[in-house]
C-alpha atoms as a PDB file:
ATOM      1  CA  UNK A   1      28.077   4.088  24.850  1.00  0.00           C
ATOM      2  CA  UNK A   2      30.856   5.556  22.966  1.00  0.00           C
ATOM      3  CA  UNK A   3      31.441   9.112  23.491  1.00  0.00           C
ATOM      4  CA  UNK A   4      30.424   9.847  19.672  1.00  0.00           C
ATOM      5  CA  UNK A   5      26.903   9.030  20.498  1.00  0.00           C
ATOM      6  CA  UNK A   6      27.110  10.711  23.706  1.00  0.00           C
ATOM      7  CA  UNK A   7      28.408  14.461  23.151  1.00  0.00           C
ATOM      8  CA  UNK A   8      25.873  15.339  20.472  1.00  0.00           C
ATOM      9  CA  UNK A   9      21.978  16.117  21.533  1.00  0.00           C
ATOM     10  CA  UNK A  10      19.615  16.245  19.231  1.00  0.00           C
ATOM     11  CA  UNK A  11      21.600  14.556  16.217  1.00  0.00           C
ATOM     12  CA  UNK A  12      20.682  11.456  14.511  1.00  0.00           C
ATOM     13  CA  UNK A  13      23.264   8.941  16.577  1.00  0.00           C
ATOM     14  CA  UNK A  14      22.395  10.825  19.732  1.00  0.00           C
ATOM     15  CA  UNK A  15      19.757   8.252  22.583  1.00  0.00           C
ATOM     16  CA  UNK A  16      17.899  11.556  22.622  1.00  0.00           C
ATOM     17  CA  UNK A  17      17.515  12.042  18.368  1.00  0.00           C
ATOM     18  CA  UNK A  18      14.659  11.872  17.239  1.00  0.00           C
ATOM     19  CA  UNK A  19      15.222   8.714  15.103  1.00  0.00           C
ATOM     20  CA  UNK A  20      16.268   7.116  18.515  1.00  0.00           C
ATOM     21  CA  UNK A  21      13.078   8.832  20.739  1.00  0.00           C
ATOM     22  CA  UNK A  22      10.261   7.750  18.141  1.00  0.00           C
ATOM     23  CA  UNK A  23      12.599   3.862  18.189  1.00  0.00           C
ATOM     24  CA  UNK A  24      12.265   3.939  22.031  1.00  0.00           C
ATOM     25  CA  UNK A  25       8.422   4.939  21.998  1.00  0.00           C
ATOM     26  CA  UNK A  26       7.309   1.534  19.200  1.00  0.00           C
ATOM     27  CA  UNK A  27       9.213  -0.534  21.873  1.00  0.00           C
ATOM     28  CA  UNK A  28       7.587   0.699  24.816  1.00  0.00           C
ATOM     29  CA  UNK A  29       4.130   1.298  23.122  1.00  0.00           C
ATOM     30  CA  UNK A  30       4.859  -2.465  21.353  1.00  0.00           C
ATOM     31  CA  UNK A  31       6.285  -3.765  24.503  1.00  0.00           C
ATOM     32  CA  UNK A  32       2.969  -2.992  26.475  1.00  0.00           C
ATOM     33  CA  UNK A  33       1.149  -3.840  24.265  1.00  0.00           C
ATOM     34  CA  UNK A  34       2.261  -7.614  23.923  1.00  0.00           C
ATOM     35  CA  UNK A  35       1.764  -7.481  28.113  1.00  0.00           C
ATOM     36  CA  UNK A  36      -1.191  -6.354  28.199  1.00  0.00           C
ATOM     37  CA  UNK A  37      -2.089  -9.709  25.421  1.00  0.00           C
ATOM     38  CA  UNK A  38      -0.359 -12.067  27.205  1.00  0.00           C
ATOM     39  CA  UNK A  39      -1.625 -10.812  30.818  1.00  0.00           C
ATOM     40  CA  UNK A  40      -5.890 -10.748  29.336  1.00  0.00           C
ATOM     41  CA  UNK A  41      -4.720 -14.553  27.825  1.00  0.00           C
ATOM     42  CA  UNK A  42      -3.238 -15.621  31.417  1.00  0.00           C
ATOM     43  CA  UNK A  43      -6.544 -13.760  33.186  1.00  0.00           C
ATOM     44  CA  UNK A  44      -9.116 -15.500  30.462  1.00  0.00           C
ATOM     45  CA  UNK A  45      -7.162 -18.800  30.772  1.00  0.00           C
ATOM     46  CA  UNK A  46      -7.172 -18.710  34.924  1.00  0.00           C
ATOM     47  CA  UNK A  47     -10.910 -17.092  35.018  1.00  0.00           C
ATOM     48  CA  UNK A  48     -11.973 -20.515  32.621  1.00  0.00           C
ATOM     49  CA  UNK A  49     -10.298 -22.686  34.936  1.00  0.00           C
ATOM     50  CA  UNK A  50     -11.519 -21.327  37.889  1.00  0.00           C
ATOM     51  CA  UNK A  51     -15.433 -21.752  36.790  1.00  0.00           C
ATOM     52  CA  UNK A  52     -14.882 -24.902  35.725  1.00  0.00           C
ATOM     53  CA  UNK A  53     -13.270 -26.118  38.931  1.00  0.00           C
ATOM     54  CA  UNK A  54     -15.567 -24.021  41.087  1.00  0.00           C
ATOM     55  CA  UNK A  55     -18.985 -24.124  39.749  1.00  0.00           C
ATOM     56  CA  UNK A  56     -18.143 -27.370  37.078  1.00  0.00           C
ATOM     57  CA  UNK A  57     -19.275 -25.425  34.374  1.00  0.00           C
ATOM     58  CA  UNK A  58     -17.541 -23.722  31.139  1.00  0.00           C
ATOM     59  CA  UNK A  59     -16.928 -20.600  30.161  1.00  0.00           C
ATOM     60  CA  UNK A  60     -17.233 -21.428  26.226  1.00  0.00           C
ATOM     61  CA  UNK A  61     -15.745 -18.277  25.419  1.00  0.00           C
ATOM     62  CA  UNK A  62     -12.833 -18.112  26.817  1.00  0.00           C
ATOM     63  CA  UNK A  63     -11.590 -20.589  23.630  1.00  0.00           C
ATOM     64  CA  UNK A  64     -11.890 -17.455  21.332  1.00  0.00           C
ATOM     65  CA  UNK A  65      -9.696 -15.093  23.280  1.00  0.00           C
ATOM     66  CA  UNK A  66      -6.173 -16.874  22.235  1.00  0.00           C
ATOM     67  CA  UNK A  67      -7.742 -16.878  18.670  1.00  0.00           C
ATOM     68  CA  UNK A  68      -7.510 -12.753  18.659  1.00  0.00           C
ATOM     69  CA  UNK A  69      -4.750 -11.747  21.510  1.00  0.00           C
ATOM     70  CA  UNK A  70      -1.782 -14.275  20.418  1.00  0.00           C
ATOM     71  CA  UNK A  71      -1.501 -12.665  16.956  1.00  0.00           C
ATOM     72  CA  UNK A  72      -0.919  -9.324  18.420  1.00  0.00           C
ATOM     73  CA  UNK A  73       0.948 -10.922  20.890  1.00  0.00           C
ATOM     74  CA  UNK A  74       3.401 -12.186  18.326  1.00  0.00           C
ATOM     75  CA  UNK A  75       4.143  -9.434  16.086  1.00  0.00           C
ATOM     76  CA  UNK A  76       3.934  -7.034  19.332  1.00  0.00           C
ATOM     77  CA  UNK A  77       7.309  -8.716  20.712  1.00  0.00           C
ATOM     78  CA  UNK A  78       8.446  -8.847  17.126  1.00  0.00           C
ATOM     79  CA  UNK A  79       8.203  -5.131  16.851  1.00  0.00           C
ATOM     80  CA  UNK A  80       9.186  -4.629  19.934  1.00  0.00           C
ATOM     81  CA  UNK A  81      12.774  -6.722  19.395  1.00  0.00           C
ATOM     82  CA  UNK A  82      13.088  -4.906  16.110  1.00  0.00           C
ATOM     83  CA  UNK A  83      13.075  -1.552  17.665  1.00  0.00           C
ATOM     84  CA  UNK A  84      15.805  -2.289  20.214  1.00  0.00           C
ATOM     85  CA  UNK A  85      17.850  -4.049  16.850  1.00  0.00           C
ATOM     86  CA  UNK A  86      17.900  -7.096  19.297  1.00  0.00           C
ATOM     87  CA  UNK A  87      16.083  -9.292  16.497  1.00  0.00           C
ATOM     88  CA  UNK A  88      18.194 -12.277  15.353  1.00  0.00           C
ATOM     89  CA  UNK A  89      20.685 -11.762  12.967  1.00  0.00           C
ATOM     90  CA  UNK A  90      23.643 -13.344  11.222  1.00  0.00           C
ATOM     91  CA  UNK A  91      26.492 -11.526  11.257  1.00  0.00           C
ATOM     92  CA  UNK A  92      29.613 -13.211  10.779  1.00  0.00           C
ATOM     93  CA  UNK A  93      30.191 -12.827   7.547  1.00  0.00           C
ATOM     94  CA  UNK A  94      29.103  -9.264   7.579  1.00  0.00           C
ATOM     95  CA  UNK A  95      31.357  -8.060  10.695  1.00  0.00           C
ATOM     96  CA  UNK A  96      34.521  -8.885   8.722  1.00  0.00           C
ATOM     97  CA  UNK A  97      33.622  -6.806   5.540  1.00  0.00           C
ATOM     98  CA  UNK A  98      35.270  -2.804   5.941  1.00  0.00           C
ATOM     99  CA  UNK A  99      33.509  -0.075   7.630  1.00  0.00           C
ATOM    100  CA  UNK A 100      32.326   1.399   4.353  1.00  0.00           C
ATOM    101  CA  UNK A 101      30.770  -1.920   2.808  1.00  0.00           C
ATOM    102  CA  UNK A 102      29.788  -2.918   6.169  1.00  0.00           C
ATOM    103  CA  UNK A 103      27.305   0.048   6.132  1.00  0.00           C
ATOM    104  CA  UNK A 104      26.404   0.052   2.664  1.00  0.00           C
ATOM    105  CA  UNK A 105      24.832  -3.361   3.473  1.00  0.00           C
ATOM    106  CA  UNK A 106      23.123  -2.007   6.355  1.00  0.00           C
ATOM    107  CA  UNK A 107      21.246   0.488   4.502  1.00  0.00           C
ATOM    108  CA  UNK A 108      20.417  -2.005   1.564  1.00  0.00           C
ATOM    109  CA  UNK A 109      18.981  -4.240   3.928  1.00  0.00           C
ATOM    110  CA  UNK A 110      17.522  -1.951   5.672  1.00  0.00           C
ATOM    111  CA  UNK A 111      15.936  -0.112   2.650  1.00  0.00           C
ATOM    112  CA  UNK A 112      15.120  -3.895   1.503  1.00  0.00           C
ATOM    113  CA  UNK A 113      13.074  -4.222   4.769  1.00  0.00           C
ATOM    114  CA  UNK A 114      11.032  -1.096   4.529  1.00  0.00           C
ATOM    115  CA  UNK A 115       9.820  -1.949   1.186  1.00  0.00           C
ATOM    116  CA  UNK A 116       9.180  -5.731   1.962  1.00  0.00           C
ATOM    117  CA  UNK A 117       7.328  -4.690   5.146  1.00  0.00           C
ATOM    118  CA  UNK A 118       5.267  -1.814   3.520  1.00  0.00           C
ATOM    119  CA  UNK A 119       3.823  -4.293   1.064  1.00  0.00           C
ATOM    120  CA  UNK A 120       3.182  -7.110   3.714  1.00  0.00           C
ATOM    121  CA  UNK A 121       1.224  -4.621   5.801  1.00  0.00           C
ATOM    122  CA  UNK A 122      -0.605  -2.960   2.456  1.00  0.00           C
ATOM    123  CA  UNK A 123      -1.156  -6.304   1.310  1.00  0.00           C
ATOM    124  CA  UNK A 124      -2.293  -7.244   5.151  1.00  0.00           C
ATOM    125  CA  UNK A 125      -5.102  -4.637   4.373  1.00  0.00           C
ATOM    126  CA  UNK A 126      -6.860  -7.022   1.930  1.00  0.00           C
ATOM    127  CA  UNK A 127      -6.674  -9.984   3.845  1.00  0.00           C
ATOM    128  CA  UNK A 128      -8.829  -7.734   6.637  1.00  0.00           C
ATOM    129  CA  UNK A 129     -11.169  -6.589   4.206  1.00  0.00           C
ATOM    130  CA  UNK A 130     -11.820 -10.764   3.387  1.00  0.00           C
ATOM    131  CA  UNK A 131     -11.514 -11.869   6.832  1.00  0.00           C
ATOM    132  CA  UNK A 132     -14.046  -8.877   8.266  1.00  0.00           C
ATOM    133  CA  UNK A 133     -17.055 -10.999   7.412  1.00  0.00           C
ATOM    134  CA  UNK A 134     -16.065 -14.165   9.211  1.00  0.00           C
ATOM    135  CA  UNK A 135     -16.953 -13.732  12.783  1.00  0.00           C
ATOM    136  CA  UNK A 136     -15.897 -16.080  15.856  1.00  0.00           C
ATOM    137  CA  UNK A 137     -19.082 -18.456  16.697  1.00  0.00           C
ATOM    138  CA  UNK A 138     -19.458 -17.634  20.210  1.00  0.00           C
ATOM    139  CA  UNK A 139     -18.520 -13.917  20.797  1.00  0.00           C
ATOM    140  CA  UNK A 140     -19.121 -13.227  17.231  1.00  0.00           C
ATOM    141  CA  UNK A 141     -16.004 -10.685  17.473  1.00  0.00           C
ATOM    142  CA  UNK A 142     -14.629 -10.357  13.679  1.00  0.00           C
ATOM    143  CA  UNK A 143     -11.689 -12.206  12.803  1.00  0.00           C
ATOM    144  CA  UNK A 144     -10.336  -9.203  11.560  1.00  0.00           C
ATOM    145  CA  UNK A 145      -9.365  -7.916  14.539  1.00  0.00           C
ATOM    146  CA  UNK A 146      -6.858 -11.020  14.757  1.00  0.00           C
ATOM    147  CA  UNK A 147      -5.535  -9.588  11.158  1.00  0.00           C
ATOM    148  CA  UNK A 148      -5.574  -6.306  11.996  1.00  0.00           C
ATOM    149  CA  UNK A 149      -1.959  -7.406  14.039  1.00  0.00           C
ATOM    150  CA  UNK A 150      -0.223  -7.852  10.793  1.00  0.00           C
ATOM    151  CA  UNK A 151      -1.189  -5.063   9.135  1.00  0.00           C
ATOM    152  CA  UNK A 152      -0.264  -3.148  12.113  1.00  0.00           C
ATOM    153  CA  UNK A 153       3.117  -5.225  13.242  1.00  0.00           C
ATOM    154  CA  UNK A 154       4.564  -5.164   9.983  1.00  0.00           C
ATOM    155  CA  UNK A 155       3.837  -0.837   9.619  1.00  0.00           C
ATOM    156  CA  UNK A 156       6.019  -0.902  12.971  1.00  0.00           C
ATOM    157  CA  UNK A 157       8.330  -2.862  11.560  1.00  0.00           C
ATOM    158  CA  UNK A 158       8.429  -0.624   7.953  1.00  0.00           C
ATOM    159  CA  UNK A 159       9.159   2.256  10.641  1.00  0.00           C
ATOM    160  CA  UNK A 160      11.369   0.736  12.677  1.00  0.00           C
ATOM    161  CA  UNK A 161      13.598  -0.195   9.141  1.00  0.00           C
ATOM    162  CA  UNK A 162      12.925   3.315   7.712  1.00  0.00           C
ATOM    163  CA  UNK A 163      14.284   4.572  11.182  1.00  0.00           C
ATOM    164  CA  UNK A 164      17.535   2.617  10.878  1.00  0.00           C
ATOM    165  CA  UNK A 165      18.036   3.739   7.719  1.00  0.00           C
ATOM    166  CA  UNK A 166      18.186   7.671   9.127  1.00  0.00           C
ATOM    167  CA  UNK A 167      20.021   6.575  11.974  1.00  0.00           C
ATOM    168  CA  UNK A 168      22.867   4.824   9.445  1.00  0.00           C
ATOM    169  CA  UNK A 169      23.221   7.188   6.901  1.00  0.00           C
ATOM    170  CA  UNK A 170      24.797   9.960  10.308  1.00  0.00           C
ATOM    171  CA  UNK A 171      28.508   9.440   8.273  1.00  0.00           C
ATOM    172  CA  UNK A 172      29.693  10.231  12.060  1.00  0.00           C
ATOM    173  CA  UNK A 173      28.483   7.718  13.317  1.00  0.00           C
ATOM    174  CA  UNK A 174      30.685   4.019  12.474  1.00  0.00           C
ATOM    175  CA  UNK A 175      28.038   1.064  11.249  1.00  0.00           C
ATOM    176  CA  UNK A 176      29.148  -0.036  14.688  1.00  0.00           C
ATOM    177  CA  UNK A 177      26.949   2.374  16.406  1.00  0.00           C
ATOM    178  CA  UNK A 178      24.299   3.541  13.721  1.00  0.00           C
ATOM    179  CA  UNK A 179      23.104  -0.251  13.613  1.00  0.00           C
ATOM    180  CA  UNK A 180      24.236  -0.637  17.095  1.00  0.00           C
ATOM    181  CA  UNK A 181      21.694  -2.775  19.713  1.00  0.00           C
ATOM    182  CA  UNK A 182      19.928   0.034  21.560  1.00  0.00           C
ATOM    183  CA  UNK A 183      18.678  -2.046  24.614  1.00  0.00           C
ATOM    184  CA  UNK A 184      17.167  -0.675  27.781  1.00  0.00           C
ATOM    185  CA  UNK A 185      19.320  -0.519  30.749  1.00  0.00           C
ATOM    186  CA  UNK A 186      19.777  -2.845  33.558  1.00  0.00           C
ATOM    187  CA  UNK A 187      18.260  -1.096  37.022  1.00  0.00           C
END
């Protein structure tokens, strides 16, 4: 960590900024969340097995859980990635533009993500409201709650853009380190 980031507390660029704190708490709040998914999955999956190895019988059940945790699952770790700027990206072209453009395309794409996210997630909210009446056969849990993860996911991910966008436009900061991967340490 450069010494830019480092000496200033409470600023923008700064691990303890508030842009950086409220980044940190989606991935550890999105980060558990996708654990605690895939570990009730892994539990349902293992408790199924075990019944019908044990008593030869089925759980029926157990069918429906994947149907409503592996959604949340998904955009969980997407959020997650996203908030640690660890996500995929292609830079190659973009790393060998100047400082100044270099950043100017941050923000655009950045701003260009908020926007596109926001109306995923609003429009999200209408595929709920549809999906609210259909109900799994066996549990009868609404399918909703499997749509409720993209509504919710792609708000984190709105955030998570808007929050780049404050952490980019700190002019003392280079593009370098405002867009900079913000990973957790190694122990």
């Amino acid at each position: 960590m450069s010494d830019v980031i480092a000496g200033r507390h409470g600023e923008p660029g700064h691990p303890g900024s508030p842009p950086l704190r409220l980044k940190a708490a989606i991935h550890h709040l999105f980060k558990w969340l996708g654990i605690l998914s895939l570990l009730v999955m892994f539990a349902t999956l293992l408790a199924a097995v075990f019944v019908r190895y044990v008593w030869e019988t089925n759980l029926d059940w157990t069918s429906e859980v994947p149907n409503i945790l592996f959604p949340w699952l998904t955009m969980c770790a997407i959020v997650a990635t996203a908030a640690k700027n660890e996500h995929i990206g292609i830079e190659a072209v973009v790393e060998r533009l100047p400082q100044p453009l270099r950043r100017v395309i941050g923000l655009a794409t950045n701003l260009l993500a908020v926007v596109a996210f926001a109306l995923i997630a609003w429009h999200g909210l209408d595929v709920v409201a549809i999906a609210g009446g259909q109900r799994l056969p066996i549990t009868g849990i609404a399918m909703s709650w499997s749509y409720w993860s993209v509504v919710v996911g792609f708000t984190g991910l709105a955030l998570v853009s808007l929050l780049n966008v404050l952490i980019a436009l700190d002019r003392r900061l280079t593009v370098t380190e405002s867009l900079a991967t913000h990973g957790e340490k190694a122990s």
